[in-house]
C-alpha atoms as a PDB file:
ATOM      1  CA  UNK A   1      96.553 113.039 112.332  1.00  0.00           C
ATOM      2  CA  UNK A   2      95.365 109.515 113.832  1.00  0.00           C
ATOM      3  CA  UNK A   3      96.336 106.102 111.928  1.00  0.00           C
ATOM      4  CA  UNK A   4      93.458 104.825 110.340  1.00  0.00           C
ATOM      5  CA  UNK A   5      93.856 100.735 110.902  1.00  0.00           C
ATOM      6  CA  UNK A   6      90.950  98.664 108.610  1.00  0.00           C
ATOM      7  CA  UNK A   7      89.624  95.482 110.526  1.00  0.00           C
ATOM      8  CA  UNK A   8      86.622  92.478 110.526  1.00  0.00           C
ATOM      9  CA  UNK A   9      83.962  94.364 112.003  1.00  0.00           C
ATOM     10  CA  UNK A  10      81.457  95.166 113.747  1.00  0.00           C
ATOM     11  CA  UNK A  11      82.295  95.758 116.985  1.00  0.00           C
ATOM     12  CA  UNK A  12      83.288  93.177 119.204  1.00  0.00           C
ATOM     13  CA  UNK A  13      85.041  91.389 117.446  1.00  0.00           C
ATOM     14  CA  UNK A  14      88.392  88.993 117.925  1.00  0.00           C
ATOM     15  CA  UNK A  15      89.913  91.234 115.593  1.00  0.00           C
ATOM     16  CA  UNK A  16      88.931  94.701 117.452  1.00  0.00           C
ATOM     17  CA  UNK A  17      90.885  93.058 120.331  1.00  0.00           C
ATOM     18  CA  UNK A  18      93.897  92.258 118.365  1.00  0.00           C
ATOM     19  CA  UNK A  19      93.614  95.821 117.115  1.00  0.00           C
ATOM     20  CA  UNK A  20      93.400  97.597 121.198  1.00  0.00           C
ATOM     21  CA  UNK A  21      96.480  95.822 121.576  1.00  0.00           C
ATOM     22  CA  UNK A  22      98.101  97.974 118.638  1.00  0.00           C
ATOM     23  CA  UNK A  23      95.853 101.150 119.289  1.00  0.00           C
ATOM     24  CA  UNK A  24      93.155 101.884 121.575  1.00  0.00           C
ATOM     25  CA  UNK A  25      90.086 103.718 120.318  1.00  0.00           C
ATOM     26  CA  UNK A  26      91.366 106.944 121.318  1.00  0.00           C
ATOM     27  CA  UNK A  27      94.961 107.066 119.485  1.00  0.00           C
ATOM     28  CA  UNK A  28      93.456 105.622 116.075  1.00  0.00           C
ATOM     29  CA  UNK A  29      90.334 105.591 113.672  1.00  0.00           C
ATOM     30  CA  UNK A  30      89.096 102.265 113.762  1.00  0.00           C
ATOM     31  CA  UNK A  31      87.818 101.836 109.868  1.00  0.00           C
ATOM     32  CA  UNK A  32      85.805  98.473 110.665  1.00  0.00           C
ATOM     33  CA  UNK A  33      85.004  96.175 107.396  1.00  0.00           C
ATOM     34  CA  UNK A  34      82.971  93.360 106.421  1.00  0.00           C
ATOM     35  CA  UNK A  35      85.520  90.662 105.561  1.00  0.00           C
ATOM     36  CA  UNK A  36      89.368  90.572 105.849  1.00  0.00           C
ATOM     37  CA  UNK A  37      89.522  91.074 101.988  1.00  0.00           C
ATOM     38  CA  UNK A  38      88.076  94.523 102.411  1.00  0.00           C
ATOM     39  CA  UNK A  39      90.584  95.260 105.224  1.00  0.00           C
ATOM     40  CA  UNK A  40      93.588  94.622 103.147  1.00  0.00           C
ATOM     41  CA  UNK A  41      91.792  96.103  99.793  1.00  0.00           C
ATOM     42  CA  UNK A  42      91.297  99.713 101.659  1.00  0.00           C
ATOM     43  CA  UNK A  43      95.069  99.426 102.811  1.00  0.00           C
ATOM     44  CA  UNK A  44      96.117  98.992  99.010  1.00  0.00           C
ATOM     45  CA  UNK A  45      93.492 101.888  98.272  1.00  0.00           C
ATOM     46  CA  UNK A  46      94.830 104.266 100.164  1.00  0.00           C
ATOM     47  CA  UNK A  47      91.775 104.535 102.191  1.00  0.00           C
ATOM     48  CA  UNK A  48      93.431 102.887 105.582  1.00  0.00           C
ATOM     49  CA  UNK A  49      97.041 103.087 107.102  1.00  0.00           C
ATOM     50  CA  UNK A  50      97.132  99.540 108.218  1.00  0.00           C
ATOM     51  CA  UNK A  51      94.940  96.594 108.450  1.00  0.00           C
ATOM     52  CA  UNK A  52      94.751  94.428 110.937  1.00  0.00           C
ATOM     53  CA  UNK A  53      93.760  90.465 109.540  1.00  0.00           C
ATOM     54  CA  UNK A  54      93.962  87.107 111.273  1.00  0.00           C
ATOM     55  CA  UNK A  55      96.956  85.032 109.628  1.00  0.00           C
ATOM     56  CA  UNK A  56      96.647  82.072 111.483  1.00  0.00           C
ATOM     57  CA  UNK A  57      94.527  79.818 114.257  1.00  0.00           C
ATOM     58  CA  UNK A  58      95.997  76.999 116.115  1.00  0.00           C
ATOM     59  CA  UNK A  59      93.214  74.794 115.088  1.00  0.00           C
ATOM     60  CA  UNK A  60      92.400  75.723 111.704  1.00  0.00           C
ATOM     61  CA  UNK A  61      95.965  77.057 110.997  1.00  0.00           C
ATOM     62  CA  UNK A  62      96.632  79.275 108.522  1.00  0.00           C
ATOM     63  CA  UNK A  63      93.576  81.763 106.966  1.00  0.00           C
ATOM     64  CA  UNK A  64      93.833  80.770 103.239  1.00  0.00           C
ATOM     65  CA  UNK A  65      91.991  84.448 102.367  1.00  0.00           C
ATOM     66  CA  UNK A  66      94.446  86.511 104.149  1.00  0.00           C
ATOM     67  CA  UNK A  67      97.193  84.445 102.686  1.00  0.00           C
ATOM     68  CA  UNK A  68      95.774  84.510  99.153  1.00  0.00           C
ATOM     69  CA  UNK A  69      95.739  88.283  98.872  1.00  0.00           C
ATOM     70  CA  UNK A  70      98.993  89.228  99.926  1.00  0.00           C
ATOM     71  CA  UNK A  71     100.554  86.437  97.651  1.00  0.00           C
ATOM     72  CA  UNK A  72      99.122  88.721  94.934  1.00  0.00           C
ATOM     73  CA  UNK A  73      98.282  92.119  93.719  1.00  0.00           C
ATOM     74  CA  UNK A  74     100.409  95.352  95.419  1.00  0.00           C
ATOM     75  CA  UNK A  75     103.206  94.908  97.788  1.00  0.00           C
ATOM     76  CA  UNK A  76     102.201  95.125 101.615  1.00  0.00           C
ATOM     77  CA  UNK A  77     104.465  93.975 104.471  1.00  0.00           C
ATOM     78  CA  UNK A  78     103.204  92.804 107.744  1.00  0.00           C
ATOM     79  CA  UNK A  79     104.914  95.062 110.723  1.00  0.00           C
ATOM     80  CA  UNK A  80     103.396  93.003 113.834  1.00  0.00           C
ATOM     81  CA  UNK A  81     101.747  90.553 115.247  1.00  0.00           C
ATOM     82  CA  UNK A  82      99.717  90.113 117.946  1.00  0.00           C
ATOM     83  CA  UNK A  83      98.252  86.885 120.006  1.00  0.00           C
ATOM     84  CA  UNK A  84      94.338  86.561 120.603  1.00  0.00           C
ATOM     85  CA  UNK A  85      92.909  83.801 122.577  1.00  0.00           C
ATOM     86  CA  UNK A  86      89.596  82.116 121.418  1.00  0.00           C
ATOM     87  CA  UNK A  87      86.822  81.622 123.434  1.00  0.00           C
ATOM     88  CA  UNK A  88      82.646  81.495 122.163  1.00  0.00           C
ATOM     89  CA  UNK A  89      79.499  81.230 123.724  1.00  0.00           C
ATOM     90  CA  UNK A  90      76.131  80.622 122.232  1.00  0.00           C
ATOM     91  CA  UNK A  91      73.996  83.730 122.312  1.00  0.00           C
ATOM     92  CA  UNK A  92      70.268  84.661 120.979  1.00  0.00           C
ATOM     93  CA  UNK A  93      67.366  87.670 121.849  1.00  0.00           C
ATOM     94  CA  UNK A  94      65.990  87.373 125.465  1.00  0.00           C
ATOM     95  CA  UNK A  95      64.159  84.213 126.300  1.00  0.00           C
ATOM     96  CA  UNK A  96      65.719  81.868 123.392  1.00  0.00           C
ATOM     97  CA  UNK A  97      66.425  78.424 125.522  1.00  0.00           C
ATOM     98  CA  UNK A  98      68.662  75.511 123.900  1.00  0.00           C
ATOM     99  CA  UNK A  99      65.945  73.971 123.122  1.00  0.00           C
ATOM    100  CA  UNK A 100      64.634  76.727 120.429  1.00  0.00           C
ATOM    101  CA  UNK A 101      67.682  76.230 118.778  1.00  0.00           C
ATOM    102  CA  UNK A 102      67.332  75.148 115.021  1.00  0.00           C
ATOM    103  CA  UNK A 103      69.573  77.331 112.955  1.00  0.00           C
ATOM    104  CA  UNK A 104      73.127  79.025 114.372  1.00  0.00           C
ATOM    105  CA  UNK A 105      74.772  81.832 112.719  1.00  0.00           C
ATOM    106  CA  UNK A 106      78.419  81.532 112.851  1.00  0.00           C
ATOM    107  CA  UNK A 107      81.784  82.519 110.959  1.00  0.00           C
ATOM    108  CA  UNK A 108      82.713  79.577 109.692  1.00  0.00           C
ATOM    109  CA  UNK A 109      85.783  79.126 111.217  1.00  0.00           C
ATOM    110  CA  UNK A 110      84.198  79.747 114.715  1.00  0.00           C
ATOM    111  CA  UNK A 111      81.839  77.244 113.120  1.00  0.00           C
ATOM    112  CA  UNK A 112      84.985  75.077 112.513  1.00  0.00           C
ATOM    113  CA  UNK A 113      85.988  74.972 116.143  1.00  0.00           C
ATOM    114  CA  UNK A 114      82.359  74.418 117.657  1.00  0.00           C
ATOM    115  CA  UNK A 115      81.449  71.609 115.648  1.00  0.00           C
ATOM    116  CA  UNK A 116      81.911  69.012 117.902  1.00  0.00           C
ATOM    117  CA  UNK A 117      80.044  71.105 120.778  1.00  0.00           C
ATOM    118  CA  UNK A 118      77.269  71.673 118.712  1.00  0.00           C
ATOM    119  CA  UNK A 119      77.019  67.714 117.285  1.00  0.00           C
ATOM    120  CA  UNK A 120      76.784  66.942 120.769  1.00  0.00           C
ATOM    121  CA  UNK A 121      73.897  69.212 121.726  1.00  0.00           C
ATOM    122  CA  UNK A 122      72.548  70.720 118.671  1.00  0.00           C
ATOM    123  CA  UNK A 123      72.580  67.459 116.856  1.00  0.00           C
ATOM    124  CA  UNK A 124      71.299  68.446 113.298  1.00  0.00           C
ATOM    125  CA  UNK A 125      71.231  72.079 113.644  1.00  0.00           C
ATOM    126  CA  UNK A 126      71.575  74.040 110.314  1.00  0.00           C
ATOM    127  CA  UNK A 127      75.038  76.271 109.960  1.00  0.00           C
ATOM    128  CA  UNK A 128      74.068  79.950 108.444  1.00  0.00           C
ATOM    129  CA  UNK A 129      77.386  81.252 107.599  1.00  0.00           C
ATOM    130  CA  UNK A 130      77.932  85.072 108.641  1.00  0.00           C
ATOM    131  CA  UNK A 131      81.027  87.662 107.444  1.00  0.00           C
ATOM    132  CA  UNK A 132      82.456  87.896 111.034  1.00  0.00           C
ATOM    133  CA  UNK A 133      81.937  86.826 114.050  1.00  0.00           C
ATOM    134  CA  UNK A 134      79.619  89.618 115.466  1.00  0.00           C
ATOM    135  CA  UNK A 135      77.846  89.995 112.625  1.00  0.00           C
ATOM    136  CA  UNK A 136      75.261  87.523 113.805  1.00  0.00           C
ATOM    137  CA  UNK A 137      74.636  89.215 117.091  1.00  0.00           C
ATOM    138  CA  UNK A 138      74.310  93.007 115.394  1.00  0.00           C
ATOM    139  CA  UNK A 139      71.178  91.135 113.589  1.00  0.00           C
ATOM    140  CA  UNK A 140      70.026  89.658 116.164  1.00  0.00           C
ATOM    141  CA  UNK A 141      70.197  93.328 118.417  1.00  0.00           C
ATOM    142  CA  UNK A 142      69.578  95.734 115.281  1.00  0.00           C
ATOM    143  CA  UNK A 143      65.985  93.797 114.381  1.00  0.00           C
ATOM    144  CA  UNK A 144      63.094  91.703 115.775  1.00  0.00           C
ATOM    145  CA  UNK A 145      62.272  90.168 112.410  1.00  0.00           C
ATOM    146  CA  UNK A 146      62.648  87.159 111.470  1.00  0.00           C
ATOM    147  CA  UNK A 147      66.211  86.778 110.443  1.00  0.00           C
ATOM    148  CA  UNK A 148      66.676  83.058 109.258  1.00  0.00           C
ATOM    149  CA  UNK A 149      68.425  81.997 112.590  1.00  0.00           C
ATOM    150  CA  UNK A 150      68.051  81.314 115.994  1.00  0.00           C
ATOM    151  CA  UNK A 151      71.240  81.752 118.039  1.00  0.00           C
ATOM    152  CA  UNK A 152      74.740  83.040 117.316  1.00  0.00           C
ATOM    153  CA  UNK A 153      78.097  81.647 118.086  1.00  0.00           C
ATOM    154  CA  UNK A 154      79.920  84.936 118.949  1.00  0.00           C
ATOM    155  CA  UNK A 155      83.049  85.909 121.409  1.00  0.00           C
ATOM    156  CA  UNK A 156      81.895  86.159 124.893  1.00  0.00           C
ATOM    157  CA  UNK A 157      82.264  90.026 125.094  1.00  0.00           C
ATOM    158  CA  UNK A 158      79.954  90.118 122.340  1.00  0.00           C
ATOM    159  CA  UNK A 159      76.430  89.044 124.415  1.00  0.00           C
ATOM    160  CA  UNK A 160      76.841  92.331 126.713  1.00  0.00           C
ATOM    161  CA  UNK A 161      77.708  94.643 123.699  1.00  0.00           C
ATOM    162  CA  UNK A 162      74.955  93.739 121.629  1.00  0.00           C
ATOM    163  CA  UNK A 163      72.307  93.050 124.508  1.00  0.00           C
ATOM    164  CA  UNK A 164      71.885  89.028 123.473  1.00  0.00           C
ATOM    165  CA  UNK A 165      71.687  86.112 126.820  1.00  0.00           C
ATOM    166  CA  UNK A 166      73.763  83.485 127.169  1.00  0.00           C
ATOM    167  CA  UNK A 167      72.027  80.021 126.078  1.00  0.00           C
ATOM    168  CA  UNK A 168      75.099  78.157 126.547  1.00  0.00           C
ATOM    169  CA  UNK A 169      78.925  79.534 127.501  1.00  0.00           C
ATOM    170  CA  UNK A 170      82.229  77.829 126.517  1.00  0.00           C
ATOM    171  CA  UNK A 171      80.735  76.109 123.448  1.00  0.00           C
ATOM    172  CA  UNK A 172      84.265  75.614 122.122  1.00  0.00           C
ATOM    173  CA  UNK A 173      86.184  72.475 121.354  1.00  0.00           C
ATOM    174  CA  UNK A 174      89.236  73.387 122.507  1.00  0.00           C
ATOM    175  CA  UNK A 175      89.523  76.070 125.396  1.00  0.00           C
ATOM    176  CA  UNK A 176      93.591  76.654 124.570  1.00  0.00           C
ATOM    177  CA  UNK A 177      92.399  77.525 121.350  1.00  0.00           C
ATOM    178  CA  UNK A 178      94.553  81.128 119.765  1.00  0.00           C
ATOM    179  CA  UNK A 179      94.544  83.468 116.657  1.00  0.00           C
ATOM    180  CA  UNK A 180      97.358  85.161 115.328  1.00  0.00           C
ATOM    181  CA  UNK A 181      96.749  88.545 114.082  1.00  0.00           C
ATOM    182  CA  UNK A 182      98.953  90.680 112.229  1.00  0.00           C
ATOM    183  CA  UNK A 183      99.334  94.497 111.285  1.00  0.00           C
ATOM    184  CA  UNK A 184      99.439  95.080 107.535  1.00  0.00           C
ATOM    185  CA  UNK A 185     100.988  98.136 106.100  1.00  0.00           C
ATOM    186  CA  UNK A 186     102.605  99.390 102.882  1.00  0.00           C
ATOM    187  CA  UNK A 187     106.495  98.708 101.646  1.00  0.00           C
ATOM    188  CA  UNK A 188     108.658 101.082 104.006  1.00  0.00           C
ATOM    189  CA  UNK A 189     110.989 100.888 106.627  1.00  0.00           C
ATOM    190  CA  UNK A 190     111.544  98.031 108.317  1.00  0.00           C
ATOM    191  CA  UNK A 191     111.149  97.449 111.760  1.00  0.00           C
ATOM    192  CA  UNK A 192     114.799  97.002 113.845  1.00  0.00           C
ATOM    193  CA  UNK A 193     115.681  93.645 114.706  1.00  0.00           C
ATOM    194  CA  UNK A 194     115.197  92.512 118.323  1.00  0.00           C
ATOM    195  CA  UNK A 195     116.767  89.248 118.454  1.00  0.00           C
ATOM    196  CA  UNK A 196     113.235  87.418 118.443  1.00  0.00           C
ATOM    197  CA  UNK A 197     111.818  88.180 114.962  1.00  0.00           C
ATOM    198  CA  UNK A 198     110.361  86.769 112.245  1.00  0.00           C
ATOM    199  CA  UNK A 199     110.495  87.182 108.306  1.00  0.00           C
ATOM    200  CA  UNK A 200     107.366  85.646 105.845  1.00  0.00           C
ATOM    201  CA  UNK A 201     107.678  84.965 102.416  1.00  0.00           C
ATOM    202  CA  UNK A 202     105.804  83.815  99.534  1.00  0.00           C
ATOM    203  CA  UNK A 203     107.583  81.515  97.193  1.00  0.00           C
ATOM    204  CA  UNK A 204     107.372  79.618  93.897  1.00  0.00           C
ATOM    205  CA  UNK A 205     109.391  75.900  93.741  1.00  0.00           C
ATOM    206  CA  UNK A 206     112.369  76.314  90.830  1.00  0.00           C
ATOM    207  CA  UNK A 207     110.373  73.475  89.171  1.00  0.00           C
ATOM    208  CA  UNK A 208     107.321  70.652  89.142  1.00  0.00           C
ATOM    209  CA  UNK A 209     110.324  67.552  89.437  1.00  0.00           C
ATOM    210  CA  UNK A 210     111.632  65.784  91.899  1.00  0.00           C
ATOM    211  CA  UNK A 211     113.586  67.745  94.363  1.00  0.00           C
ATOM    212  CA  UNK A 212     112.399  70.673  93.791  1.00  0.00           C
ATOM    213  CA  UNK A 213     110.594  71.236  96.994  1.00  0.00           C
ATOM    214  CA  UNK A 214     113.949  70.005  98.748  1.00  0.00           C
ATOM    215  CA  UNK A 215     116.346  72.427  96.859  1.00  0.00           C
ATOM    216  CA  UNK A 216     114.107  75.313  97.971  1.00  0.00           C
ATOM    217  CA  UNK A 217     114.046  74.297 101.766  1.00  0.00           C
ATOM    218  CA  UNK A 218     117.916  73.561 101.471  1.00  0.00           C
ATOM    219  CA  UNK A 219     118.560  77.526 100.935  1.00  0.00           C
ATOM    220  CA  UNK A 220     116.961  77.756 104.551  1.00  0.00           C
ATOM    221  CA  UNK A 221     118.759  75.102 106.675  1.00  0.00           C
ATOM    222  CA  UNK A 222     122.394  75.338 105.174  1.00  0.00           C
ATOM    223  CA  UNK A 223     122.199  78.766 106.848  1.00  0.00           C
ATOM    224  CA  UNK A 224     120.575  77.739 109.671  1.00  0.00           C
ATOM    225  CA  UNK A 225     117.269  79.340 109.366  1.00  0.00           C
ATOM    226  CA  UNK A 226     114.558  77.325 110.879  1.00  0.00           C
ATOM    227  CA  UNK A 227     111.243  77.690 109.888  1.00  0.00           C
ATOM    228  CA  UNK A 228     108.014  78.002 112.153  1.00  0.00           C
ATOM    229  CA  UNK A 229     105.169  77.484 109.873  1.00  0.00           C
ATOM    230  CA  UNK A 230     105.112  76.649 105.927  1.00  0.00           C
ATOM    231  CA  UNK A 231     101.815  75.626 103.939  1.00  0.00           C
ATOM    232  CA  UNK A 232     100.948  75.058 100.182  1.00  0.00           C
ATOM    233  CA  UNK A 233      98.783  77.363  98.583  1.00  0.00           C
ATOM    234  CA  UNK A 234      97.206  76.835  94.637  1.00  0.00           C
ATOM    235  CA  UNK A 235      98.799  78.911  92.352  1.00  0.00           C
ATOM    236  CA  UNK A 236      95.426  78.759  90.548  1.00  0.00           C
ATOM    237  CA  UNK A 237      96.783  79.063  86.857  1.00  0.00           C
ATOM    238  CA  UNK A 238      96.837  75.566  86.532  1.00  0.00           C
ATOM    239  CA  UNK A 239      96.375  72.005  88.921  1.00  0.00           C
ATOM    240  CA  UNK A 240      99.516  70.517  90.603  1.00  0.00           C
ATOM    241  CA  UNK A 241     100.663  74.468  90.858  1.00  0.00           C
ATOM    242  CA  UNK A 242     101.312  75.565  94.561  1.00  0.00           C
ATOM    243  CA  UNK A 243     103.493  78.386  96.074  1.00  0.00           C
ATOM    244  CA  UNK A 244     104.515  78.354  99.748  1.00  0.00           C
ATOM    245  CA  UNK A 245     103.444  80.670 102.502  1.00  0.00           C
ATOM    246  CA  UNK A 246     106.521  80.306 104.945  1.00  0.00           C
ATOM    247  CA  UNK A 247     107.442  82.179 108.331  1.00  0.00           C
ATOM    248  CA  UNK A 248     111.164  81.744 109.214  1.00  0.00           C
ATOM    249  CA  UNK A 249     112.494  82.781 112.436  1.00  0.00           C
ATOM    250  CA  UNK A 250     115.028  85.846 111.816  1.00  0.00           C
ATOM    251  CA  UNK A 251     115.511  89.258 110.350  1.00  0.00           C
ATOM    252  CA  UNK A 252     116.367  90.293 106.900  1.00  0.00           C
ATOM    253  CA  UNK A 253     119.006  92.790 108.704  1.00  0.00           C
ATOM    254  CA  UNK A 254     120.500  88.883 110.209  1.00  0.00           C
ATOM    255  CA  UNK A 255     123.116  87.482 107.621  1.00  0.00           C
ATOM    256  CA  UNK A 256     122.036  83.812 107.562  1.00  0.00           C
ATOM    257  CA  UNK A 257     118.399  85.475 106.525  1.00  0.00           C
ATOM    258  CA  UNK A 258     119.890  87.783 103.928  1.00  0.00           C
ATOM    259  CA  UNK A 259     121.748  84.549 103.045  1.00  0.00           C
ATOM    260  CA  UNK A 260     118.974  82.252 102.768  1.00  0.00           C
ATOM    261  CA  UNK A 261     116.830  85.059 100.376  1.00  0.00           C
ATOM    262  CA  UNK A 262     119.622  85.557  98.060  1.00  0.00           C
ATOM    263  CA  UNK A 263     119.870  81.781  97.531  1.00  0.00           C
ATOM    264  CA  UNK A 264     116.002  81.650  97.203  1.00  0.00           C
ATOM    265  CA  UNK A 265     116.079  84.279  94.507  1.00  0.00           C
ATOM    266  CA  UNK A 266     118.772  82.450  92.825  1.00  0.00           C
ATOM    267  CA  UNK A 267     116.636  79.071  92.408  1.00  0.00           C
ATOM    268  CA  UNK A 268     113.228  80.133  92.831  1.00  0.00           C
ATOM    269  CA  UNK A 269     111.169  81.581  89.916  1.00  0.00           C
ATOM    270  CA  UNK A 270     109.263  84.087  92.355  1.00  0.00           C
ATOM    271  CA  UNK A 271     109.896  84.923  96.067  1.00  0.00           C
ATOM    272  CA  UNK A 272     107.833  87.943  97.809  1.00  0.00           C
ATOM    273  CA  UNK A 273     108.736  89.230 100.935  1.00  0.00           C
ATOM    274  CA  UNK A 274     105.972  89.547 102.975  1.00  0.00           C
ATOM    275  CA  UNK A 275     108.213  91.824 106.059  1.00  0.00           C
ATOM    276  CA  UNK A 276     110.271  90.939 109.240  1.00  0.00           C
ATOM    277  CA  UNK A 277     108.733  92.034 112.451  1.00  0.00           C
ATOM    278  CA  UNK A 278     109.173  90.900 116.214  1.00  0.00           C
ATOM    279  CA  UNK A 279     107.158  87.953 116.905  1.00  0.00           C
ATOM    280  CA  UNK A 280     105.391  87.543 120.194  1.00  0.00           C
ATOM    281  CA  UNK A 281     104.958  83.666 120.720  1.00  0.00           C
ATOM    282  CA  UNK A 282     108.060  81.530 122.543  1.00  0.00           C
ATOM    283  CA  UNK A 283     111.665  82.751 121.494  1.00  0.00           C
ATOM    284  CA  UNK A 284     113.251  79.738 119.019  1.00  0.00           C
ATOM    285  CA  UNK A 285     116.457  78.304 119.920  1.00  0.00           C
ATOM    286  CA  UNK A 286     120.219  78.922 119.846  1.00  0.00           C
ATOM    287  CA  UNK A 287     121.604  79.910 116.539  1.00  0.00           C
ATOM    288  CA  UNK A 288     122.989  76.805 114.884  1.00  0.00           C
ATOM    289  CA  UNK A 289     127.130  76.887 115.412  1.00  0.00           C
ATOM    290  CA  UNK A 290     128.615  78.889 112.229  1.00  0.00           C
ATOM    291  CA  UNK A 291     125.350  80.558 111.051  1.00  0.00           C
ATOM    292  CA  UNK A 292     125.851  83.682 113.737  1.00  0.00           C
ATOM    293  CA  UNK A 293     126.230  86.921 111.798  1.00  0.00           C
ATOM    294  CA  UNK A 294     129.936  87.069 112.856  1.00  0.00           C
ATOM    295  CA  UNK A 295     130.801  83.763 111.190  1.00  0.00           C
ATOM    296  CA  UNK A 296     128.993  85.092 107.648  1.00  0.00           C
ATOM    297  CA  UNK A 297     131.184  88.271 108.151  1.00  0.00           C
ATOM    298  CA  UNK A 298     134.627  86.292 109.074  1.00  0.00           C
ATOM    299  CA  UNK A 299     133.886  84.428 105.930  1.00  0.00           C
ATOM    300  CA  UNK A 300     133.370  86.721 103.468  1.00  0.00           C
ATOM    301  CA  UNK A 301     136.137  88.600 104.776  1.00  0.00           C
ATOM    302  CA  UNK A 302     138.395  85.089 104.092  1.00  0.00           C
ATOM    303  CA  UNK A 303     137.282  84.868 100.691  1.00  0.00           C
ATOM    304  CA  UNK A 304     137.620  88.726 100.017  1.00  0.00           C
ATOM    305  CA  UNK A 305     141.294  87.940 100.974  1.00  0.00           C
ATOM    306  CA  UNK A 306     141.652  85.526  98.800  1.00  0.00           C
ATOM    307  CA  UNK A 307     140.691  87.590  96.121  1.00  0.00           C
ATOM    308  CA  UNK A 308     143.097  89.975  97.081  1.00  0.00           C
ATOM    309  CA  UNK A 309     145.906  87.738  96.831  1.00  0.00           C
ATOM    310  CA  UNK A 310     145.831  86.832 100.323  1.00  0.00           C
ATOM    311  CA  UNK A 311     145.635  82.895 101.735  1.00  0.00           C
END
């Protein structure tokens, strides 16, 4: 039976090419859906095997929605990631010139990383949000009504898929512009360490006083666990509440990483773990001298001696 992977449809989408890089078309049933929420809903249903979400965009960093969910609600793990780069061009129906332009249909993050293209030469043009970023150009292609909007910001391989033209290509502010995607499943085996890997965690500070984001951040560099991306998110129960979204470079099979979760569970009223899978971007440095799993094993072994009687 073929894995059934939930994504941001339709077709065309960043997302759909995150998702050929897991599973082409042929190996999998692509379950397409109209907002990440959805995707990570029909994994928790049952109705999907995996999901496969944007986490993060190196302009607009993380994607509070994605992050949101899995803070909450049943336990899923992420199991991969995958690098997207992020390109858009302007598209409308057949004969639509720059100059027709008065109202663009975009996701708003594409929307988000256009904006100073489009202040530029759309001065005053009117943002009509849309649930992905080919959903604009499936209206556009599916009807010849009036739909509210004149143009789309879409990916580029959108315009040949849905039949749209080109009224203006490389609208984006910044052409080295990338997504992170990442393959959500349900709590099971982990995948093997490779040396290059990274863990994610939700957690909740020990307290609202002084220190307290310090002590939490301590349990990760006394072991020597170095973390690549950490952001506040509301709690929402209350104002001034925030847990953290962190990625920290390592495994959970690693001792310093074992190390550094046992210490957050000890201080910390609430810490998730979110998975540890092989990441794909730039390996991180040299393990810091005396956090190597050999050193956490001579050590416990020295004070297991001790215990014994030994010096």
């Amino acid at each position: 039976m073929r894995a059934r992977y939930a994504y941001l449809g339709p077709a065309g989408t960043f997302t759909e090419a995150a998702l050929r890089q897991v599973a082409g078309p042929d190996e999998a049933e692509y379950l397409p859906q109209v907002d990440v929420l959805a995707a990570i809903a029909a994994v928790r249903s049952g109705e999907a095997d995996f999901a496969v979400v944007a986490i993060e965009n190196s302009v607009e960093g993380g994607v509070s929605a994605v992050l949101d969910s899995l803070a909450v609600g049943a336990p899923l793990v992420l199991l991969r990631e995958m690098l997207v780069p992020v390109t858009f061009d302007l598209a409308a129906r057949p004969g639509t010139t720059l100059a027709d332009v008065r109202r663009i249909s975009a996701h708003p993050h594409a929307w988000a990383q256009c904006r100073h293209w489009l202040a530029a030469h759309l001065p005053g043009v009117v943002h009509v949000p849309a649930t992905s970023n080919t959903a604009p150009a499936a209206l556009l292609a599916g009807s010849s009504q009036e739909l509210g909007f004149d143009a789309a910001v879409v990916p580029p391989p959108a315009v040949e898929t849905y039949g749209l033209e080109r009224v203006a290509t490389g609208v984006s502010d910044n052409e080295n512009a990338i997504t992170r995607f990442v393959v959500i499943g349900r709590p099971g085996q982990i995948p093997e360490p490779t040396g290059a890997d990274k863990t994610t965690l939700v957690v909740h500070l020990p307290s609202n006083q002084a220190g307290a984001l310090l002590e939490m951040l301590e349990q990760f560099s006394v072991r020597g666990v170095n973390l690549s991306r950490i952001e506040s998110r509301p709690i929402g129960d209350s104002l001034g509440r925030y847990s953290f979204s962190i990625d920290a470079e390592g495994h959970l099979a690693e001792e310093r990483m074992a190390e550094a979760l046992m210490g957050l569970h000890r201080v910390c009223p609430h810490v998730r773990f979110l998975g540890s899978y092989p990441r794909v971007d730039a390996p991180f440095g040299d393990v810091r001298i005396g956090t190597a799993d050999e050193d956490f094993l001579a050590a416990r072994e020295w004070v297991q001696s001790l215990r014994d009687g030994g010096r």
